[in-house]
Protein backbone atom coordinates (compact mmCIF):
# COMPACT_ATOMS: atom_id res chain seq x y z
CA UNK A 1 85.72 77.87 88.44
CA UNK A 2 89.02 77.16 90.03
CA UNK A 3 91.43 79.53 90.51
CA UNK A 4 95.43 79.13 91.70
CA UNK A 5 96.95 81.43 94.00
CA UNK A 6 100.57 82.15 94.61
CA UNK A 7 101.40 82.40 98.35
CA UNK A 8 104.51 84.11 100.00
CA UNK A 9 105.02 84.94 103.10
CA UNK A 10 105.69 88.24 104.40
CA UNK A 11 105.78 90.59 107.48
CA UNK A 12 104.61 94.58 108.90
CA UNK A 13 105.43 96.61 111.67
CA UNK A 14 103.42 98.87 113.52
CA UNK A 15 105.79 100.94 114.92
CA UNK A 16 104.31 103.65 117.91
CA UNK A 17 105.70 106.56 120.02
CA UNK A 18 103.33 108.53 122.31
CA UNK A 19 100.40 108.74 119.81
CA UNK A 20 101.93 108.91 116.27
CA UNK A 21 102.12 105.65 114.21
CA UNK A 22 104.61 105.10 111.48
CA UNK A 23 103.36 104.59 107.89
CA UNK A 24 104.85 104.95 104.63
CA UNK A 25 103.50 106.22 101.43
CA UNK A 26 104.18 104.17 98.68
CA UNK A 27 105.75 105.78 95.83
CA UNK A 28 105.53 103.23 93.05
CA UNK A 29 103.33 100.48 91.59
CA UNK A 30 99.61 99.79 91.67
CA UNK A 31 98.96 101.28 95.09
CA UNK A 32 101.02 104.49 94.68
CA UNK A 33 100.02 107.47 97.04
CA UNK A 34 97.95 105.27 99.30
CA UNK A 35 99.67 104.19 102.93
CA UNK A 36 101.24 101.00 104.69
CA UNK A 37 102.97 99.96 107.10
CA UNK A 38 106.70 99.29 106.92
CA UNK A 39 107.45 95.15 106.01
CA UNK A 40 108.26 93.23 103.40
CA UNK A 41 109.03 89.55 102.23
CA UNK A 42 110.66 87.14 103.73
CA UNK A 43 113.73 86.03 102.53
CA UNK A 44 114.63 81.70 103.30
């Protein structure tokens, strides 16, 4: 079976300070609650 994937590009941060690392929670969507780093699409 052949299957077609959409592709877009995107980019995270890991942002650090002493020992913490930044993450968000999401707070919408599929993946609501669970954590990510902060990033996003790119725009052209």
């Amino acid at each position: 079976m052949c299957r077609s994937f959409k592709s877009i590009n995107e980019v995270a941060a890991i942002i650090k300070n002493d020992n913490k690392v930044f993450a968000a929670e999401r707070g919408y969507g599929d993946y609501k609650g669970w954590w990510e780093f902060p990033g996003g699409k790119i725009e052209i």
